[in-house]
Protein backbone atom coordinates (compact mmCIF):
# COMPACT_ATOMS: atom_id res chain seq x y z
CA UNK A 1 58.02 -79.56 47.34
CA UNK A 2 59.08 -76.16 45.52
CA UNK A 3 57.48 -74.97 42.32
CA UNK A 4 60.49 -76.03 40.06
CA UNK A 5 59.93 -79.69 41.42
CA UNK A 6 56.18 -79.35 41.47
CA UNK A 7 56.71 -78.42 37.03
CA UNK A 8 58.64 -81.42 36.91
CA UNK A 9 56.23 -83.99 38.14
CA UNK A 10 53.24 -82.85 36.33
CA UNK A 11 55.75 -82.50 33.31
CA UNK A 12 57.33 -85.68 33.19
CA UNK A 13 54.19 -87.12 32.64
CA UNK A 14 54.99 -89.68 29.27
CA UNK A 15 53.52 -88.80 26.12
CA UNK A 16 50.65 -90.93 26.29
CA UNK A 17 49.44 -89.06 29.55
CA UNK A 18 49.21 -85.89 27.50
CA UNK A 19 46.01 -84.44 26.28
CA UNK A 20 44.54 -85.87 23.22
CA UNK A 21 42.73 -82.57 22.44
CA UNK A 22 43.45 -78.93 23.27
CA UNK A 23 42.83 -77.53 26.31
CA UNK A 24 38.87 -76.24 26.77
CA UNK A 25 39.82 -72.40 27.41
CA UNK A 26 41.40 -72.60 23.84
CA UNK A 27 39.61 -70.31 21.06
CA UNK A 28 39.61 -72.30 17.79
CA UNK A 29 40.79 -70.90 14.82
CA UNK A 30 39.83 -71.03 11.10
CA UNK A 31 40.99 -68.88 8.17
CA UNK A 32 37.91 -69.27 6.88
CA UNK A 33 35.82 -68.50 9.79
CA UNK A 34 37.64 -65.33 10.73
CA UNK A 35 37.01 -64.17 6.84
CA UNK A 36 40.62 -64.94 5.64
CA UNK A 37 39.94 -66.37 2.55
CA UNK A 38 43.08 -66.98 0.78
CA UNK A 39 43.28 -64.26 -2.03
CA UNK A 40 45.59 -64.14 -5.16
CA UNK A 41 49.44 -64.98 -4.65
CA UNK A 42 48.32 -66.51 -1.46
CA UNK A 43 49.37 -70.52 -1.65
CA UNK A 44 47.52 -72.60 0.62
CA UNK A 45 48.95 -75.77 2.19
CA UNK A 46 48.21 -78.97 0.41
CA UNK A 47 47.19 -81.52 2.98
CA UNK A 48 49.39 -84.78 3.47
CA UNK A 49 48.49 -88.03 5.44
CA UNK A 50 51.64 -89.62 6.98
CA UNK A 51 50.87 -93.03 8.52
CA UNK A 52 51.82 -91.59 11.99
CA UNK A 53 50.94 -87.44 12.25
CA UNK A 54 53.79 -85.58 13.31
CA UNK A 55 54.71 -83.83 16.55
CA UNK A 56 56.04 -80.42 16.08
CA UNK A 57 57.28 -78.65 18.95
CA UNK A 58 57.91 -74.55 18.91
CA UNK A 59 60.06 -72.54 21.18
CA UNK A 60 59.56 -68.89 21.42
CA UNK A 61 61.95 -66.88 24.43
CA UNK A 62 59.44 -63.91 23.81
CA UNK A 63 60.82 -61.14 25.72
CA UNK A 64 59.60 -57.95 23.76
CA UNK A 65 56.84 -57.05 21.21
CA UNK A 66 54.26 -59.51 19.57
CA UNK A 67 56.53 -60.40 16.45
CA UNK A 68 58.36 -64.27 18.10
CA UNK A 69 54.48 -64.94 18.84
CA UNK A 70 52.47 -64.42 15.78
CA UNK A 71 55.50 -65.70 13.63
CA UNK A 72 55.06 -69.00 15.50
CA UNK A 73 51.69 -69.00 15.63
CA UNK A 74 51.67 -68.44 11.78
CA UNK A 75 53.70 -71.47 11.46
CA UNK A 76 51.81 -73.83 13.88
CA UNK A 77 48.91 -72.69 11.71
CA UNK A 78 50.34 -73.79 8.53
CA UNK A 79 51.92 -77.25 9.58
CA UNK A 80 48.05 -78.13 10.92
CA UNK A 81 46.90 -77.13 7.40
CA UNK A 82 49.62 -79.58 5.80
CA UNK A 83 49.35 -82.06 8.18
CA UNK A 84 45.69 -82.93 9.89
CA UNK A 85 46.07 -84.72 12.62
CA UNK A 86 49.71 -83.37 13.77
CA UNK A 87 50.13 -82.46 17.49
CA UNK A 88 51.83 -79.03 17.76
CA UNK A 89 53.07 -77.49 20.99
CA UNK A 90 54.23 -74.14 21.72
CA UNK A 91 56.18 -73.41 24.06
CA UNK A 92 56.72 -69.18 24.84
CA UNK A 93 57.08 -66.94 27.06
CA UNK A 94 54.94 -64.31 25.42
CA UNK A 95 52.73 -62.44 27.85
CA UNK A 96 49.90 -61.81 25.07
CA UNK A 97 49.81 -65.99 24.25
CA UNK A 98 46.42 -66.05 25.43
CA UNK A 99 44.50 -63.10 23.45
CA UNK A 100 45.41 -64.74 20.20
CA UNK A 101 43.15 -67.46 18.53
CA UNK A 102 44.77 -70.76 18.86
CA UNK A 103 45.07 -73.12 15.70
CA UNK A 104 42.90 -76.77 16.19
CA UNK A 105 45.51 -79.40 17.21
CA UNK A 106 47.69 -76.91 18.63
CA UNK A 107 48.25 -76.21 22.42
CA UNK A 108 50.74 -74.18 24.61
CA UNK A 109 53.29 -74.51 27.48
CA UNK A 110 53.59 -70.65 28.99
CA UNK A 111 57.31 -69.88 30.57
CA UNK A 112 57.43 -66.85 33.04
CA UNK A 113 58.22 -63.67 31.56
CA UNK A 114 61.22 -61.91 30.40
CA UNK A 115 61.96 -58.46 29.41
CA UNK A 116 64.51 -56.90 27.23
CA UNK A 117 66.35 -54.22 29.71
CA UNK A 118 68.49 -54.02 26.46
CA UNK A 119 70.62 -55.31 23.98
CA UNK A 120 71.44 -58.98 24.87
CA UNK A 121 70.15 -58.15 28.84
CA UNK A 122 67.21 -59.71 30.21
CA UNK A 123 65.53 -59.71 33.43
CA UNK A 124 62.11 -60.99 35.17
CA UNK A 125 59.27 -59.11 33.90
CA UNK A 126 56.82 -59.47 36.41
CA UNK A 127 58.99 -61.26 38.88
CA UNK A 128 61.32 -58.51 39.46
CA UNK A 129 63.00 -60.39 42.97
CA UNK A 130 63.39 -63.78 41.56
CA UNK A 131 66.27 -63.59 38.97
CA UNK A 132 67.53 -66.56 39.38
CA UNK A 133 64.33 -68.91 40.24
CA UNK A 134 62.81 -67.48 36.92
CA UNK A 135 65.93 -68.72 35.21
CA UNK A 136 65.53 -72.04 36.78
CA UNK A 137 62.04 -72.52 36.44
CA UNK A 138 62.20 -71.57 32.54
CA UNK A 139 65.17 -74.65 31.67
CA UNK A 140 63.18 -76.74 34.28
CA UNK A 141 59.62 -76.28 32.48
CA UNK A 142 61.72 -76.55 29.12
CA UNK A 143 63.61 -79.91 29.14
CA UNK A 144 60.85 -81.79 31.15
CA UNK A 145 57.85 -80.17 28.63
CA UNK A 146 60.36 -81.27 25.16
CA UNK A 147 61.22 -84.94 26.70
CA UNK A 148 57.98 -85.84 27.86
CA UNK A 149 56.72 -84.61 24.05
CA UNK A 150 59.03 -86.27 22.48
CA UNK A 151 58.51 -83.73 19.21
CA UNK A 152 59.85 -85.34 15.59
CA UNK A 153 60.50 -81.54 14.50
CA UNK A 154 61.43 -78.95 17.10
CA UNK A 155 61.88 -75.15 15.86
CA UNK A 156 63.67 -72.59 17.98
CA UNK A 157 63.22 -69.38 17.08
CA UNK A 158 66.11 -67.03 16.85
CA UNK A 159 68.30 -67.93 19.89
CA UNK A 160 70.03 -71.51 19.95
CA UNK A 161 71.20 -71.89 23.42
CA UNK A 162 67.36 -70.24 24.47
CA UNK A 163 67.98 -67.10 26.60
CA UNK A 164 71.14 -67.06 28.97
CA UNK A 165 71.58 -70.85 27.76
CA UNK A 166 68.35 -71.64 29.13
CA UNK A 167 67.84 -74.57 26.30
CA UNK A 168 71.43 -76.30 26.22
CA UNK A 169 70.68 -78.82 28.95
CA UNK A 170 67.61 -79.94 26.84
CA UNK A 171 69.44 -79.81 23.46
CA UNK A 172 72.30 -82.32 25.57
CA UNK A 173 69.33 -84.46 27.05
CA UNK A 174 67.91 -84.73 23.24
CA UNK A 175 71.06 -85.98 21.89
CA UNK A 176 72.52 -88.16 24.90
CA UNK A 177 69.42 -90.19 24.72
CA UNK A 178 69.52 -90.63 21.08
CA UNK A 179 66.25 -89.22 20.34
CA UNK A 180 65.74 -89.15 16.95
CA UNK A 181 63.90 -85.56 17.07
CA UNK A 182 64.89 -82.47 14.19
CA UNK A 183 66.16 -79.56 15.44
CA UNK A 184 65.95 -76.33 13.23
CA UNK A 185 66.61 -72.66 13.97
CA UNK A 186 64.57 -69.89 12.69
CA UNK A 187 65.97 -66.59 11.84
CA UNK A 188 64.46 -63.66 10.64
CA UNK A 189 66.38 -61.63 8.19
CA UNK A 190 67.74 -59.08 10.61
CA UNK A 191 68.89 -59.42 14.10
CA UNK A 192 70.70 -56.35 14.51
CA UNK A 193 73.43 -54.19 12.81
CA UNK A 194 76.23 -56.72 11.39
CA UNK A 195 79.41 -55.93 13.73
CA UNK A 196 77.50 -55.66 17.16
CA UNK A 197 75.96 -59.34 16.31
CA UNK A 198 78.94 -61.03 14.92
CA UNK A 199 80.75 -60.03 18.30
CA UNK A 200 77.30 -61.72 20.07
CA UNK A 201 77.32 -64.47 18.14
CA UNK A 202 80.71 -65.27 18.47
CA UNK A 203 80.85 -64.64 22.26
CA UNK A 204 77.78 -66.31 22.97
CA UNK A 205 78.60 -69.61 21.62
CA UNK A 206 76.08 -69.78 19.16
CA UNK A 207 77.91 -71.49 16.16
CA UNK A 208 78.88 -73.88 18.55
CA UNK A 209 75.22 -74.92 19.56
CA UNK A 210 74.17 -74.97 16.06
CA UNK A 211 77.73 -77.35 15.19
CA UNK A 212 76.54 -79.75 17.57
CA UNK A 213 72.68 -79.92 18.01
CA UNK A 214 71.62 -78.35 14.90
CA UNK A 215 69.99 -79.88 11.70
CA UNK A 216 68.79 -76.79 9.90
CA UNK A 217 69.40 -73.08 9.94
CA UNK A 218 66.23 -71.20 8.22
CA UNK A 219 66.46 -67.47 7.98
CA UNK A 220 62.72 -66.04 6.93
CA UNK A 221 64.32 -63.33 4.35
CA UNK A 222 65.95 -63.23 1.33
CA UNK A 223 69.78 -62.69 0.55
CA UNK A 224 68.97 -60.17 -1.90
CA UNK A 225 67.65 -57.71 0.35
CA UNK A 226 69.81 -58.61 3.62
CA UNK A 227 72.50 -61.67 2.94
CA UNK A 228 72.27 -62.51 7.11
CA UNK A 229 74.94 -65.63 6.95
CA UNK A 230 77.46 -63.45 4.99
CA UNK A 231 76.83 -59.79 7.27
CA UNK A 232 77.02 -62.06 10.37
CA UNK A 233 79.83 -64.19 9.54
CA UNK A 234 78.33 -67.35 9.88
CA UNK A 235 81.32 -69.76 9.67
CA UNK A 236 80.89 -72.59 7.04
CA UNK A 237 79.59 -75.83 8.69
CA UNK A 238 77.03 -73.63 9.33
CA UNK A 239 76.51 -72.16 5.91
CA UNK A 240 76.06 -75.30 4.76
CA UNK A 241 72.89 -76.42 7.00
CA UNK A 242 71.41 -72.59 6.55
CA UNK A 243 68.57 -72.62 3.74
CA UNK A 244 67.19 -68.79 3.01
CA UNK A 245 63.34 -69.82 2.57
CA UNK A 246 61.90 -66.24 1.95
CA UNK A 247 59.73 -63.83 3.92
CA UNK A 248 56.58 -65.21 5.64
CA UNK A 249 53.94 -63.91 3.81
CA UNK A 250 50.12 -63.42 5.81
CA UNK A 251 46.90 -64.53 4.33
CA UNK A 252 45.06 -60.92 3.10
CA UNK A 253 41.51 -59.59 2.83
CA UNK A 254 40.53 -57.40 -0.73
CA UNK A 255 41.34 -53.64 -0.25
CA UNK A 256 38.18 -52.13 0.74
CA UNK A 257 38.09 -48.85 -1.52
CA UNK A 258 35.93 -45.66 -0.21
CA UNK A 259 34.87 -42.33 -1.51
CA UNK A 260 35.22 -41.02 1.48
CA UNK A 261 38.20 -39.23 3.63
CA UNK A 262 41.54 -41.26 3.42
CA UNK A 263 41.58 -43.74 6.46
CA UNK A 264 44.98 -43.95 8.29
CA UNK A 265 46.22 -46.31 10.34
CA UNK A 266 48.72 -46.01 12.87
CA UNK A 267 49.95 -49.39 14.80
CA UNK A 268 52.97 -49.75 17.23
CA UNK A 269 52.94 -53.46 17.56
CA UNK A 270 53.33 -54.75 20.87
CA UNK A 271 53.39 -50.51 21.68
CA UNK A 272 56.15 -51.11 24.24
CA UNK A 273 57.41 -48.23 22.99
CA UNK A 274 55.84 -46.59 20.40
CA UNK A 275 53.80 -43.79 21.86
CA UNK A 276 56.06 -41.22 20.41
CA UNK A 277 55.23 -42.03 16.81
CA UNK A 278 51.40 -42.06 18.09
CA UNK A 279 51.89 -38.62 19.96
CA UNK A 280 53.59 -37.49 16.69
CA UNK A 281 50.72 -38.46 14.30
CA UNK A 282 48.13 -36.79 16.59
CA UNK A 283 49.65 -33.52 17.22
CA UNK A 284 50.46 -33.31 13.37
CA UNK A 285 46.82 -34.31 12.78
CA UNK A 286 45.73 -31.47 15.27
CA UNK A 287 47.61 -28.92 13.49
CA UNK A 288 46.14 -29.73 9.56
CA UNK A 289 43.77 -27.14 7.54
CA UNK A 290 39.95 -27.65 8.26
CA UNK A 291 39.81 -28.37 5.04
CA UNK A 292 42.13 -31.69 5.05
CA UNK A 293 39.82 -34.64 6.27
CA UNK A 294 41.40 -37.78 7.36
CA UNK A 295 39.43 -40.64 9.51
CA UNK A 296 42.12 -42.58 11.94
CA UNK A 297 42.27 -45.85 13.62
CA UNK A 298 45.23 -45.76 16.23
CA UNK A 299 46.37 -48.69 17.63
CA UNK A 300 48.18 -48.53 21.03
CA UNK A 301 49.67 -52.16 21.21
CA UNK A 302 48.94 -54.18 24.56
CA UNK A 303 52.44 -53.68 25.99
CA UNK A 304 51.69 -49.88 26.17
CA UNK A 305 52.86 -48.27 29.42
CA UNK A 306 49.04 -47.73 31.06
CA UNK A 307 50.22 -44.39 32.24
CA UNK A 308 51.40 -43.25 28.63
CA UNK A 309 47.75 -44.38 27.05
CA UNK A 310 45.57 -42.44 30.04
CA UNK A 311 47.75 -39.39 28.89
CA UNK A 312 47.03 -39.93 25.19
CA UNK A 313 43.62 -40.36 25.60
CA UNK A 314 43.24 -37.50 28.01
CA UNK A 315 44.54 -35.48 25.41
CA UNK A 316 43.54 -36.51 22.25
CA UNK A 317 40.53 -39.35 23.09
CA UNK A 318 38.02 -36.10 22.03
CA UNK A 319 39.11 -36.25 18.30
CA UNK A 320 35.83 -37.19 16.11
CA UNK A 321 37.56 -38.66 13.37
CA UNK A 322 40.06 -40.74 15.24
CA UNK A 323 39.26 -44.17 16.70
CA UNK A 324 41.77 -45.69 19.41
CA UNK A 325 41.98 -49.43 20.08
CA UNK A 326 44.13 -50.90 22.57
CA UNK A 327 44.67 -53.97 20.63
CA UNK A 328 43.68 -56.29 18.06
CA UNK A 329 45.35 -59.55 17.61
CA UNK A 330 44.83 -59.65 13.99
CA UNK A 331 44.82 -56.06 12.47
CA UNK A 332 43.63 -58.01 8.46
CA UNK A 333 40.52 -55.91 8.75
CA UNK A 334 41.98 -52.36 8.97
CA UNK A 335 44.73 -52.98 6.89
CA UNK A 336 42.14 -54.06 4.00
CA UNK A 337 39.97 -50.32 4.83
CA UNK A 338 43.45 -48.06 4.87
CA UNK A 339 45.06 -45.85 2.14
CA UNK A 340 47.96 -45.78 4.18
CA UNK A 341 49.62 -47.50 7.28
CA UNK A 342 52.20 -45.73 9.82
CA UNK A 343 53.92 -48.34 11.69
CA UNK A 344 56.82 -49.21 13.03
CA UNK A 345 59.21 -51.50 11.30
CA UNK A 346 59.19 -54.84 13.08
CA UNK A 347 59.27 -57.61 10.84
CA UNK A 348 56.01 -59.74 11.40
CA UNK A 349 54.34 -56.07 10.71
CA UNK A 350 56.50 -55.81 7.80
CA UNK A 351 55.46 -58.89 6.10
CA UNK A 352 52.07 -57.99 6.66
CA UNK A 353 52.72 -54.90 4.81
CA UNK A 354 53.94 -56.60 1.88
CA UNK A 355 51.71 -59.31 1.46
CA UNK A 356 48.79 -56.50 1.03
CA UNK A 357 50.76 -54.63 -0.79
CA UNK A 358 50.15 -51.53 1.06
CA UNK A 359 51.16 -48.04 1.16
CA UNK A 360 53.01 -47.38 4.40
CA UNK A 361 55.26 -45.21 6.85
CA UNK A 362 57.85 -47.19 8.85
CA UNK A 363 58.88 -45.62 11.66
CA UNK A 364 61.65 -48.01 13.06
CA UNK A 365 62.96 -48.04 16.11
CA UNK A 366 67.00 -47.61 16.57
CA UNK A 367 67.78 -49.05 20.28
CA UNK A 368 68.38 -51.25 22.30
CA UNK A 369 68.81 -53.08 18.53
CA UNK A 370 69.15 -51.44 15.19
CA UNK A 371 66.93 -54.18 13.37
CA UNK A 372 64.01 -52.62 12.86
CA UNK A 373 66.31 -49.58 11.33
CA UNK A 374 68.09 -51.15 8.97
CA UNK A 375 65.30 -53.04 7.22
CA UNK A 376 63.34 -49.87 7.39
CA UNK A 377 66.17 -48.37 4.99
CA UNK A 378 66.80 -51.22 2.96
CA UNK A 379 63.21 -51.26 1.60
CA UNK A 380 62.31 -48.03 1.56
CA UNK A 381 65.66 -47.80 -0.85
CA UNK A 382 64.02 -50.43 -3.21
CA UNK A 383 60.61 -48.59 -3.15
CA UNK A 384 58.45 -50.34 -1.29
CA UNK A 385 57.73 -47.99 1.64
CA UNK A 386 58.34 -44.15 2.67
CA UNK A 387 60.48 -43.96 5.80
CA UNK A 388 60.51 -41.14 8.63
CA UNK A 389 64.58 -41.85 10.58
CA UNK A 390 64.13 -41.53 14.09
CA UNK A 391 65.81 -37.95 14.37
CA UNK A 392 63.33 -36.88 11.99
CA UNK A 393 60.08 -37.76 13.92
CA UNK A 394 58.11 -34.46 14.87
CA UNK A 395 54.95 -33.80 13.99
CA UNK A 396 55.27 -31.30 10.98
CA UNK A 397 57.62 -34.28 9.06
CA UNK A 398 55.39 -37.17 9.91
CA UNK A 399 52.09 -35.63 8.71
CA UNK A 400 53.81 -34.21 5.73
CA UNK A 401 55.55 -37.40 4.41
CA UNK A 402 51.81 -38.78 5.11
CA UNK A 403 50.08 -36.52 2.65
CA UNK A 404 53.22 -36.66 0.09
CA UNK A 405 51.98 -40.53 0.45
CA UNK A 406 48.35 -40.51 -0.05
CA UNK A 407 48.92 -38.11 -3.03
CA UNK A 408 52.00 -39.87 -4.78
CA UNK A 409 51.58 -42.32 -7.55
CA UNK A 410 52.33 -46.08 -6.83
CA UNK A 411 56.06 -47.17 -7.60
CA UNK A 412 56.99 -49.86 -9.31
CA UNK A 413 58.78 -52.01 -7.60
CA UNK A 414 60.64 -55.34 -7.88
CA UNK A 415 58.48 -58.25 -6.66
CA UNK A 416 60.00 -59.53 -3.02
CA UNK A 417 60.30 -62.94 -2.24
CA UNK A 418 57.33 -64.02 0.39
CA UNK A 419 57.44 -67.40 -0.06
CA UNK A 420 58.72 -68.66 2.92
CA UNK A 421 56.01 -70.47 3.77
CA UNK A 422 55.83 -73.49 0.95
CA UNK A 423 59.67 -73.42 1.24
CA UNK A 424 59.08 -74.52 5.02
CA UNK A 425 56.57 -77.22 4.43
CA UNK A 426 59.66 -78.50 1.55
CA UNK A 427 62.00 -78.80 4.28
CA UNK A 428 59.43 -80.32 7.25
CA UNK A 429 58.93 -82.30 4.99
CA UNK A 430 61.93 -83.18 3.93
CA UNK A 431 63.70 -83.38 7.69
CA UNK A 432 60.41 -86.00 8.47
CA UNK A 433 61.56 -88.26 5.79
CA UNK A 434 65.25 -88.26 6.90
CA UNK A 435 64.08 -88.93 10.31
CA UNK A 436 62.20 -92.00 9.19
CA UNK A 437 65.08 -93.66 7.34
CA UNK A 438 67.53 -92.58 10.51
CA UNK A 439 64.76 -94.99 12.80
């Protein structure tokens, strides 16, 4: 028996045969535990007791970065604060699932591993000979794991079909069997510049998948910064099931003031590729007057080429002042202890930005994807961070735009929409009803 049949037995186990509890290895996770205690602007979910708790099911492809993972961690977190008792199960192919503290009630199906080669181009990450058995194995471990769960609510995030189409047969199993399960897709508010993803979108059969399987279209932004249905050209049977519920924003610790030297903190994300921006801050920070003190905390990100990290610690690891982490699954603490942040401009980090309210440096990337680039500009236009383009990244720029920074006044800004969270639990809530008058 071959590994793709060997999934589908254990798989096609029926729901009863699943585990009542989550699995032992599991870390537990409470807000209040890991000292998140909700601060102001920060609206908790009210619990709810439906008759029957729901089963919420999560797909994340996760081929690059952290940002697919904590975004659906964040809202398996939430839906077990609205509704105790729900089962929730993830289902991702993120490579970092298992460093991050798992919500109670919540468990996780791992996929094998993708990577981004580039824009809309994926290939085995660790299974470099095995194209097409990875492929296999990922829709195999997919449409067994959602029928045997038999979720009420199932979110995919971003992609409809699932990577190279790796979902439809599951979507088509759903619906021929006339299982009464909710199917949403998540957005965030920018994919990647507007012409290169209408031509994707269009060629990809997207519109179609979300025609026929679709209930709900979310997109985590807000049309007044980035109007994602119009710039993509979403047609209109699916402008009419799209609902723009707001940026996701992150539960925040007090800024931590000090009389001391300004603290900086410099975070790539998943650091896949952000060691340039790192190598930039420390070879500015090398080259400042004695007499400008800074203390550092530079975060490499877990996807990090090893070889790239040696080299930056080989060269830089002797700096007093600077403190180097290889990762931290929740960064809370040292964004409540910094005067400023230098990060890239991914949009998980971004909400966390916001939500604290903090000073901060994006750095966005520009390939395979312009994403990260245009919401970069789009904010920093409206005031709410400083931004160094790509072409301008040396160290002289970056280590002067950080003391402009530290020294300039706060700006007023316009206050930005971050609640996409209670708009979500509105429309779980709101799909779980239909889907008890439909039975």
């Amino acid at each position: 028996m071959n590994f793709i049949e060997n999934a589908k037995t254990w798989l096609s186990a029926t729901p009863a045969h699943w585990p009542s509890e989550p699995s032992p290895g599991l870390l537990q996770f409470q807000p209040a535990a890991a000292g998140l205690a909700p601060q102001p602007g920060w609206r908790q979910a009210q619990a709810v007791y439906p008759a029957v708790p729901p089963k919420i099911l999560l797909y994340s492809h996760d081929t690059f970065g952290l940002g697919n993972i904590r975004r659906t961690l964040l809202l398996a977190d939430d839906f077990i604060a609205r509704y105790p008792g729900a089962s929730i199960l993830i289902i991702t192919g993120s490579p970092m699932i298992q460093a991050f503290r798992i919500p109670e009630g919540v468990d996780y199906i791992k996929l094998p591993c993708l990577d981004r080669v580039g824009a809309e181009h994926y290939a085995p990450r660790f299974l470099a000979r095995c194209t097409s058995e990875v492929k296999a194995t990922r829709a195999a471990i997919l449409k067994e794991s959602v029928l045997g769960f038999a979720p009420d609510l199932m979110i995919v995030d971003k992609r409809p079909s699932g990577v190279d189409g790796e979902l439809l047969e599951t979507l088509s199993a759903l619906r021929s069997r006339g299982m009464s399960t909710k199917l949403v897709l998540g957005v965030r508010d920018i994919l990647d510049e507007p012409e290169r993803t209408r031509i994707v979108l269009a060629n990809n059969g997207s519109f179609a998948t979300l025609d026929r399987f679709y209930d709900e279209v979310w997109i985590y932004g807000s049309k007044s910064i980035f109007d994602t249905a119009a710039e993509y050209g979403f047609p209109d049977s699916v402008m009419r099931k799209t609902h723009y519920v707001g940026y996701l924003k992150r539960p925040t610790l007090p800024a931590q003031g000090s009389d001391g030297p300004p603290r900086i903190l410099v975070t790539t994300g998943g650091g896949g590729d952000g060691s340039e921006m790192i190598e930039a801050y420390l070879i500015g920070l090398s080259g400042l007057a004695r007499s400008v003190a800074m203390r550092s905390t530079v975060v490499f990100g877990p996807q990090m080429p090893d070889a790239r990290r040696k080299d930056l610690l080989a060269r830089f690891g002797h700096f007093a002042d600077v403190k180097f982490l290889d990762f931290d699954p929740d960064l809370t603490k040292h964004y409540a202890v910094s005067d400023v942040v230098v990060s890239q401009a991914g949009y998980n980090t971004v909400c966390e930005l916001l939500s604290f309210s903090q000073r901060a440096i994006l750095v966005p990337r520009s390939e395979p994807v312009r994403e990260q680039l245009i919401r970069a500009r789009l904010l920093a236009a409206r005031g709410f961070f400083d931004i160094v383009e790509p072409q301008d990244l040396t160290p002289e720029f970056l280590m002067s735009t950080i003391l402009n920074t530290l020294t300039a006044q706060p700006r007023r800004t316009a206050a930005l929409d971050l609640d996409g969270l209670p708009r979500i639990r509105g429309r779980v809530g709101e799909l779980l009803d239909q889907m008890e008058r439909d039975d």
